[in-house]
C-alpha atoms as a PDB file:
ATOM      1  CA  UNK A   1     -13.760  -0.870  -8.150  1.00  0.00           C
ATOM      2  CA  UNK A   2     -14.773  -4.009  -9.714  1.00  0.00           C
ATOM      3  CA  UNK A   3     -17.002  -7.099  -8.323  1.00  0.00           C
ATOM      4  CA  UNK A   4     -13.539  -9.225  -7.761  1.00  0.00           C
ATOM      5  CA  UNK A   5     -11.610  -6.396  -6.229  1.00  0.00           C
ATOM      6  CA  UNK A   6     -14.676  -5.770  -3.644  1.00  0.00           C
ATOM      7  CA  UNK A   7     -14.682  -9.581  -2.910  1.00  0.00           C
ATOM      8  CA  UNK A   8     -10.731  -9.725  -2.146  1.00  0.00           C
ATOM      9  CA  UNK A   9     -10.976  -6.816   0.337  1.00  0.00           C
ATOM     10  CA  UNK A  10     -13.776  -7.805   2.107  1.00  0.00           C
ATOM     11  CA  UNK A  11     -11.855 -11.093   3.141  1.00  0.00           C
ATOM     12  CA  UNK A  12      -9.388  -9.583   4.322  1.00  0.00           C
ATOM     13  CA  UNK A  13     -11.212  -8.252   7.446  1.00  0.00           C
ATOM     14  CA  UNK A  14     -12.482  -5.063   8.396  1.00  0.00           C
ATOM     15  CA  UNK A  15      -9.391  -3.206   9.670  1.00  0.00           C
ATOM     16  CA  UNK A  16      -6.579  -4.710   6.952  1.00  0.00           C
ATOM     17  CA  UNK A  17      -9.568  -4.089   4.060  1.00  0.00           C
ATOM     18  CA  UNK A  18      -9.653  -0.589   5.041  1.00  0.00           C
ATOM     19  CA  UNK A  19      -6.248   0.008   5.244  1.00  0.00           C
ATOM     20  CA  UNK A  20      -5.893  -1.680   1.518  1.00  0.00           C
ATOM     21  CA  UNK A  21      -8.545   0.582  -0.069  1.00  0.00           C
ATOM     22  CA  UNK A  22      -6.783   3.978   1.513  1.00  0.00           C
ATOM     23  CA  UNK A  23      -3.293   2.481   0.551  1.00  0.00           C
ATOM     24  CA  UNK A  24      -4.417   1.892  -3.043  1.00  0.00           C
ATOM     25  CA  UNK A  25      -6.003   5.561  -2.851  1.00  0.00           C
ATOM     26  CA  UNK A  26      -2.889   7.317  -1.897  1.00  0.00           C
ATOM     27  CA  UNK A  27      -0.993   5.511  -4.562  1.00  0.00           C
ATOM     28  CA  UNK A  28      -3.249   6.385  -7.191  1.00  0.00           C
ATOM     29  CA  UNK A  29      -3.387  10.163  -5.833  1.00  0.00           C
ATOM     30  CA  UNK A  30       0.628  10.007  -5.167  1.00  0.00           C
ATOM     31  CA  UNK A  31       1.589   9.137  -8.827  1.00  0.00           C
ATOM     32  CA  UNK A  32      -0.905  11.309 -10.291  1.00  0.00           C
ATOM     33  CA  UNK A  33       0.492  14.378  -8.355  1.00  0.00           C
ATOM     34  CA  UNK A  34       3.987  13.316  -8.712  1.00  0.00           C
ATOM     35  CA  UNK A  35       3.453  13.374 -12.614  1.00  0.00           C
ATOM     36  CA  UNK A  36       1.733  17.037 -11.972  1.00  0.00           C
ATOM     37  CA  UNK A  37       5.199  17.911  -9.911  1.00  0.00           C
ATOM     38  CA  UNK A  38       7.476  16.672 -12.951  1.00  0.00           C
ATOM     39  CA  UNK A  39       6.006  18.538 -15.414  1.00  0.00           C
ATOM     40  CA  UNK A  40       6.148  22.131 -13.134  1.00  0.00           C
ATOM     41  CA  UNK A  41      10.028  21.218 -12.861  1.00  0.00           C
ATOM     42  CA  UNK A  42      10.091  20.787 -16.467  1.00  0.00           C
ATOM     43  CA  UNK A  43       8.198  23.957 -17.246  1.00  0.00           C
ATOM     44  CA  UNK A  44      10.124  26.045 -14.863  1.00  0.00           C
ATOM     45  CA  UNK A  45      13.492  24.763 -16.243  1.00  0.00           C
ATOM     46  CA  UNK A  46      12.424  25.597 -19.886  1.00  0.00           C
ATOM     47  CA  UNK A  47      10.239  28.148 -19.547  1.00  0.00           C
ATOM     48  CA  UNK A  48      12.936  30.256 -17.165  1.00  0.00           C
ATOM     49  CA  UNK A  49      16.380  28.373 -17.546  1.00  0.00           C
ATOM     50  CA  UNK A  50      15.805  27.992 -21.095  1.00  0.00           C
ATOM     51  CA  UNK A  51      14.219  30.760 -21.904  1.00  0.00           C
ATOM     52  CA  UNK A  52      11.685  29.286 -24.334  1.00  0.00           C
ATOM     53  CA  UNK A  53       8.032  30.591 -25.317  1.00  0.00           C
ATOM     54  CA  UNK A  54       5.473  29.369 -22.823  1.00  0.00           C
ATOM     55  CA  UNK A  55       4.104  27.267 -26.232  1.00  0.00           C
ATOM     56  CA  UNK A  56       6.959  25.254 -26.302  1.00  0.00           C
ATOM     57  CA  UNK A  57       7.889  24.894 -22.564  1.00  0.00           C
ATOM     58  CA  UNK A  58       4.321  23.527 -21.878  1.00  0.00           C
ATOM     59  CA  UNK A  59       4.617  20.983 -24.925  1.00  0.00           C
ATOM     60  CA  UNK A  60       7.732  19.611 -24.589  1.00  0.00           C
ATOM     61  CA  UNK A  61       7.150  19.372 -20.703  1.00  0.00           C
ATOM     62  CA  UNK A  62       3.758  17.642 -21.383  1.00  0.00           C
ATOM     63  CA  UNK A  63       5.858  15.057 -23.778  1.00  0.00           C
ATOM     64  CA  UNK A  64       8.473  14.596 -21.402  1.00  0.00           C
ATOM     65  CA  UNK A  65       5.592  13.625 -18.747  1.00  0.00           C
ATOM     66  CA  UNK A  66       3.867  11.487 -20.837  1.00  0.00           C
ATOM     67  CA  UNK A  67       7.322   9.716 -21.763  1.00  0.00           C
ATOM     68  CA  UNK A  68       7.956   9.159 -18.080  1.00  0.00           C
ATOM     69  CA  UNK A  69       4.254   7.997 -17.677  1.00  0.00           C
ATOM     70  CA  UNK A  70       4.656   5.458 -20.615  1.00  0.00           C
ATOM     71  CA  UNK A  71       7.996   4.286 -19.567  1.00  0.00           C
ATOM     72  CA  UNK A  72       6.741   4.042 -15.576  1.00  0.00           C
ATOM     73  CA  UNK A  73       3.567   2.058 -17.369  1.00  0.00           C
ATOM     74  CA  UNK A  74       5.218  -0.319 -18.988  1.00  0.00           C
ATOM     75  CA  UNK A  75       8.029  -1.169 -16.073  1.00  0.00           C
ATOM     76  CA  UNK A  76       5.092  -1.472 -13.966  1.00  0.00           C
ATOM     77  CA  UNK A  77       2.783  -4.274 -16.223  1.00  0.00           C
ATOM     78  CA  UNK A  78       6.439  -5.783 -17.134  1.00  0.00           C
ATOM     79  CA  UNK A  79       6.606  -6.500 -13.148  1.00  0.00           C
ATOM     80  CA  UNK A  80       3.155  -7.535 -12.812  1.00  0.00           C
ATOM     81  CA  UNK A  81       2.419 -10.017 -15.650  1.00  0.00           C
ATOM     82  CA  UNK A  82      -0.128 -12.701 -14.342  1.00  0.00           C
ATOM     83  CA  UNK A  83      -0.454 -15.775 -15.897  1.00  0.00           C
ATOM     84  CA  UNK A  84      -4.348 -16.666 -16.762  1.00  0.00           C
ATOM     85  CA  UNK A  85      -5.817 -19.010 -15.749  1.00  0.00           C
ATOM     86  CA  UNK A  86      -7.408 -22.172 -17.074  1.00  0.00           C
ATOM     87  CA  UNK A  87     -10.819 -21.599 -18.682  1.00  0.00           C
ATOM     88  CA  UNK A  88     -12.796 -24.845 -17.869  1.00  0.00           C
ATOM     89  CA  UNK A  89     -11.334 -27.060 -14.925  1.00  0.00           C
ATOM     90  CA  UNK A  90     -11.469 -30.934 -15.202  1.00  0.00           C
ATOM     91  CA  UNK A  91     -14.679 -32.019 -13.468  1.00  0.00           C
ATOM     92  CA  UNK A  92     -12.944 -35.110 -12.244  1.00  0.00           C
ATOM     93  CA  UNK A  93     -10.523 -33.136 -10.316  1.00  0.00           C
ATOM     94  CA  UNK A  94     -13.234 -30.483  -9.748  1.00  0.00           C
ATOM     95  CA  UNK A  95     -14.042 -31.672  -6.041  1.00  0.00           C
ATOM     96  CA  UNK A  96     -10.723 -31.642  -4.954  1.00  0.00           C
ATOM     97  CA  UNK A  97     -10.108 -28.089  -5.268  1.00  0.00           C
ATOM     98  CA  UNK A  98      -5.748 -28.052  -4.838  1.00  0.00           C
ATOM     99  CA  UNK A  99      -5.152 -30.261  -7.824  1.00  0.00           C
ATOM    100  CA  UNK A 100      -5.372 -27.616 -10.659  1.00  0.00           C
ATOM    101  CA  UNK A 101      -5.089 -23.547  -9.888  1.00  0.00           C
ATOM    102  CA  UNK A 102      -7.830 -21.417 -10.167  1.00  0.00           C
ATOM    103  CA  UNK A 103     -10.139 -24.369  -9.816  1.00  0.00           C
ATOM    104  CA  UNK A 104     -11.354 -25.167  -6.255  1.00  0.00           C
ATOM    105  CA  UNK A 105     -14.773 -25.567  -5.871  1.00  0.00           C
ATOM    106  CA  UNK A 106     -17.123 -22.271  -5.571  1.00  0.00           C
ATOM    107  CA  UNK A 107     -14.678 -20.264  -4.305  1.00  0.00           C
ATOM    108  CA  UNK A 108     -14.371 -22.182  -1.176  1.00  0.00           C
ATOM    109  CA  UNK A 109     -11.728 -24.134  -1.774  1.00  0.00           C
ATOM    110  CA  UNK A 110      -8.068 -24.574  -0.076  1.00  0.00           C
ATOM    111  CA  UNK A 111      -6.984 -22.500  -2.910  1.00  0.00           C
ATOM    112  CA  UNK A 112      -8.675 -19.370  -2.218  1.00  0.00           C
ATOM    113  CA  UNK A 113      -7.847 -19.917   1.681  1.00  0.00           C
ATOM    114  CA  UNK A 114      -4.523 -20.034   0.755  1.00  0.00           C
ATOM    115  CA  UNK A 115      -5.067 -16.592  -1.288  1.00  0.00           C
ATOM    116  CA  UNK A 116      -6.813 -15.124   1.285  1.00  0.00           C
ATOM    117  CA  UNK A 117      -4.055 -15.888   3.979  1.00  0.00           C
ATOM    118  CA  UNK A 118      -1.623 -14.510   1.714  1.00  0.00           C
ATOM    119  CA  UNK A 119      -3.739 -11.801   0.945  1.00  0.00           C
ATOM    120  CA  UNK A 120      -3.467 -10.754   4.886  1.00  0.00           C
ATOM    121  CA  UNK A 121      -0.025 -11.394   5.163  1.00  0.00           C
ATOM    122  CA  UNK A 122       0.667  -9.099   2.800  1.00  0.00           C
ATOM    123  CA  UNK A 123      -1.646  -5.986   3.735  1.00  0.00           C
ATOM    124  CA  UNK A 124      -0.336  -6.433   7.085  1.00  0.00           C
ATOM    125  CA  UNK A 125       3.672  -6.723   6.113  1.00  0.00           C
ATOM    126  CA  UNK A 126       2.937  -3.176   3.826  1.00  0.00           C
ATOM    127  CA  UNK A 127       1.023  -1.761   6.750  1.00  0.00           C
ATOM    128  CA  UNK A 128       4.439  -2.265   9.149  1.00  0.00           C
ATOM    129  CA  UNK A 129       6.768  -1.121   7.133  1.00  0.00           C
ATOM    130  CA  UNK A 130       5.160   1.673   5.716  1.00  0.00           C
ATOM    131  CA  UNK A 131       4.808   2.358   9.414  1.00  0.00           C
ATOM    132  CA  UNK A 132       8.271   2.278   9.905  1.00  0.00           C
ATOM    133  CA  UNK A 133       8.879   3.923   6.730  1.00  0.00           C
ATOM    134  CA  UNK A 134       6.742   6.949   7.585  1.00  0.00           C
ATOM    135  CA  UNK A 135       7.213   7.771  11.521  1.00  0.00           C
ATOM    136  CA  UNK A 136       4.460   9.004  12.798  1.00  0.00           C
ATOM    137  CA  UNK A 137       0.971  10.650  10.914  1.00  0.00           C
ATOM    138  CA  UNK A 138       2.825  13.833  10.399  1.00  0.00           C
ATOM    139  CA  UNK A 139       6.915  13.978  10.097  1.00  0.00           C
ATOM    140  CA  UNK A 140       9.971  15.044   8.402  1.00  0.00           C
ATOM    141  CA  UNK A 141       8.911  13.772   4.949  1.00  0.00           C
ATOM    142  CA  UNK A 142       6.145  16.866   4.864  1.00  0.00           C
ATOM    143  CA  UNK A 143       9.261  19.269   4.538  1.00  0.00           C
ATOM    144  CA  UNK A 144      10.706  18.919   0.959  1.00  0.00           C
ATOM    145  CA  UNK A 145       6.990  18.939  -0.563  1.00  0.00           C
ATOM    146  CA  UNK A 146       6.643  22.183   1.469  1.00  0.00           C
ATOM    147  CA  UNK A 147      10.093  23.734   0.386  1.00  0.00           C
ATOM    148  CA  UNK A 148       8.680  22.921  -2.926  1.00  0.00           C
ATOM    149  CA  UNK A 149       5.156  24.365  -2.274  1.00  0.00           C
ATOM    150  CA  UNK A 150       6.877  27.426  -0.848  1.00  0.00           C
ATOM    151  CA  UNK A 151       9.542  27.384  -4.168  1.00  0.00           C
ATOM    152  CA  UNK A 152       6.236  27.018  -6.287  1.00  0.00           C
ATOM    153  CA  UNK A 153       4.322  29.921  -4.825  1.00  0.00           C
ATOM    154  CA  UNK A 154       7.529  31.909  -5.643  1.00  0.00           C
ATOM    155  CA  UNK A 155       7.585  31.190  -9.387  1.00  0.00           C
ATOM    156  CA  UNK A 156       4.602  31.502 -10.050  1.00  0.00           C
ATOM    157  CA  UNK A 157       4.606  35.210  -8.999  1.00  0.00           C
ATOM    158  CA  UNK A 158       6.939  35.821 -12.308  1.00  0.00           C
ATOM    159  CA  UNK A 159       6.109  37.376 -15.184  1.00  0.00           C
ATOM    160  CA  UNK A 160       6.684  34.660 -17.986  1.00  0.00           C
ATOM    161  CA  UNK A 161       3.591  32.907 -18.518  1.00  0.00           C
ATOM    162  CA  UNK A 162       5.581  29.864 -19.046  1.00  0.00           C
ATOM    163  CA  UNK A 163       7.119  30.070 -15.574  1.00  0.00           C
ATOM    164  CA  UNK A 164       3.923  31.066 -13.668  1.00  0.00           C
ATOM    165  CA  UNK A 165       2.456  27.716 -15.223  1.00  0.00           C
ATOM    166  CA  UNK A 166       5.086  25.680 -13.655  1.00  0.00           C
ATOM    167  CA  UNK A 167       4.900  27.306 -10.774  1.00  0.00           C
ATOM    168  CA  UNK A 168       0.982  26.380 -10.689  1.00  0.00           C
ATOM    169  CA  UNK A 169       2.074  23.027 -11.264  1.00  0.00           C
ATOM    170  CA  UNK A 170       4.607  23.105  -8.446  1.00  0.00           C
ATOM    171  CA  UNK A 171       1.917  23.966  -6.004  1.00  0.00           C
ATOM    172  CA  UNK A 172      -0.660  21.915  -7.096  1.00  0.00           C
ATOM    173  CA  UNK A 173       2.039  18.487  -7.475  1.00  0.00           C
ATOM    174  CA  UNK A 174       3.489  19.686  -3.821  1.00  0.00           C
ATOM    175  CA  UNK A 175       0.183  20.361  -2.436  1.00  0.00           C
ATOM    176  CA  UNK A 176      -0.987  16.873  -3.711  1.00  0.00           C
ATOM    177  CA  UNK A 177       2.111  15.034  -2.496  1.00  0.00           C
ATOM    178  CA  UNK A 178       1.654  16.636   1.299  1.00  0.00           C
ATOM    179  CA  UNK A 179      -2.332  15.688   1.153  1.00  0.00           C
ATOM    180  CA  UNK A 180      -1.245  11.837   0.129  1.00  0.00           C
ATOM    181  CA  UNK A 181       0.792  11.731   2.838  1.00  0.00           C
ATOM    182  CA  UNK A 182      -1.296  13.062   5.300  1.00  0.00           C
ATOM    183  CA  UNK A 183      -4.192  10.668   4.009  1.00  0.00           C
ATOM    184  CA  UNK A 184      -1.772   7.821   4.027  1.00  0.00           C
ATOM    185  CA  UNK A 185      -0.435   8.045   7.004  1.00  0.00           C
ATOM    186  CA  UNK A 186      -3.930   8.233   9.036  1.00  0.00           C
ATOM    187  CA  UNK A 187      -4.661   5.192   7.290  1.00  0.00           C
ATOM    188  CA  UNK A 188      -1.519   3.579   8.681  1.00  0.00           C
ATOM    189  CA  UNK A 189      -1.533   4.979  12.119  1.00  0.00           C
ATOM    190  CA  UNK A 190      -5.402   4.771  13.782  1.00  0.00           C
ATOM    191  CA  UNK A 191      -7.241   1.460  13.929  1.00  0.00           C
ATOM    192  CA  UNK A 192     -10.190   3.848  11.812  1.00  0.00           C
ATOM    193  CA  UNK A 193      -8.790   4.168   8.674  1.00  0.00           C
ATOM    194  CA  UNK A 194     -11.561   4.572   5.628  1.00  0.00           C
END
């Protein structure tokens, strides 16, 4: 976590910076165990439906995952593009800090009030509707990453090498996927979350 990063939560107030950190947590966790999942349904598929060596099931499922990574990358800077900003501010206009973005005096300014608020707004809008969205700390999204945790622990009692991989795979993405949840839905639902 960088200086900047540390700065923008800590303004947001204790309970909403909390919530922020765990939220960026269990995306971070979610993606990288959803990639893990992928590639054990690739590997089964090939390795089992396909019938190829375990060498080329694991390869071409570790290409096809880093494909989808790339691809999800680049739709997600695509979305995100900021525009910089200025690199010296007109110290004319310097004391009145609205006139030009980015440049409001020390950091005090009505610009970074305005971020700030915003900032809030936002934590607390993701907070409700992921609230909404989830249903409680523990519910009926926990069942299809345990059918697949259960599906998982199946495979990977075969006898291809190939198959027993993906299996591994299946249990560790579907093991992953029930932990982020968990995690993220503490955060949502007590006034505590770390």
């Amino acid at each position: 976590m960088d200086n900047s990063t540390g700065q923008k939560w800590s303004e947001l107030g204790s309970d909403l910076a909390k919530f922020t950190r765990r939220y960026s947590r269990s995306k971070t966790l979610g993606v990288l165990t959803a990639f893990i999942w992928v590639f054990g349904l690739f590997e089964v598929a090939l390795a089992d439906i396909f019938k190829t060596s375990w060498h080329v099931s694991v390869g071409i499922s570790a290409f096809a995952d880093g494909v989808l990574t790339a691809a999800a990358l680049l739709y997600l800077r695509a979305g995100t593009k900021n525009l910089t900003p200025p690199t010296s501010c007109s110290t004319s206009i310097a004391e009145h800090g609205c006139s030009q973005p980015g440049c409001d005096k020390a950091g005090g300014g009505c610009i970074t009030k305005f971020d700030t608020e915003i900032a809030q707004r936002i934590a607390q809008m993701e907070r409700e509707k992921l609230s909404l969205l989830l249903r409680g700390k523990v519910g009926i999204g926990l069942v299809l990453p345990l059918f697949w945790l259960v599906v998982g622990a199946k495979v990977a009692l075969s006898h291809g090498i190939g198959t027993q991989v993906g299996g591994l795979a299946l249990i560790v993405g579907s093991a992953g996927l029930v932990a982020t949840r968990l995690y993220l839905g503490a955060g949502i639902f007590s006034r505590k979350a770390a």
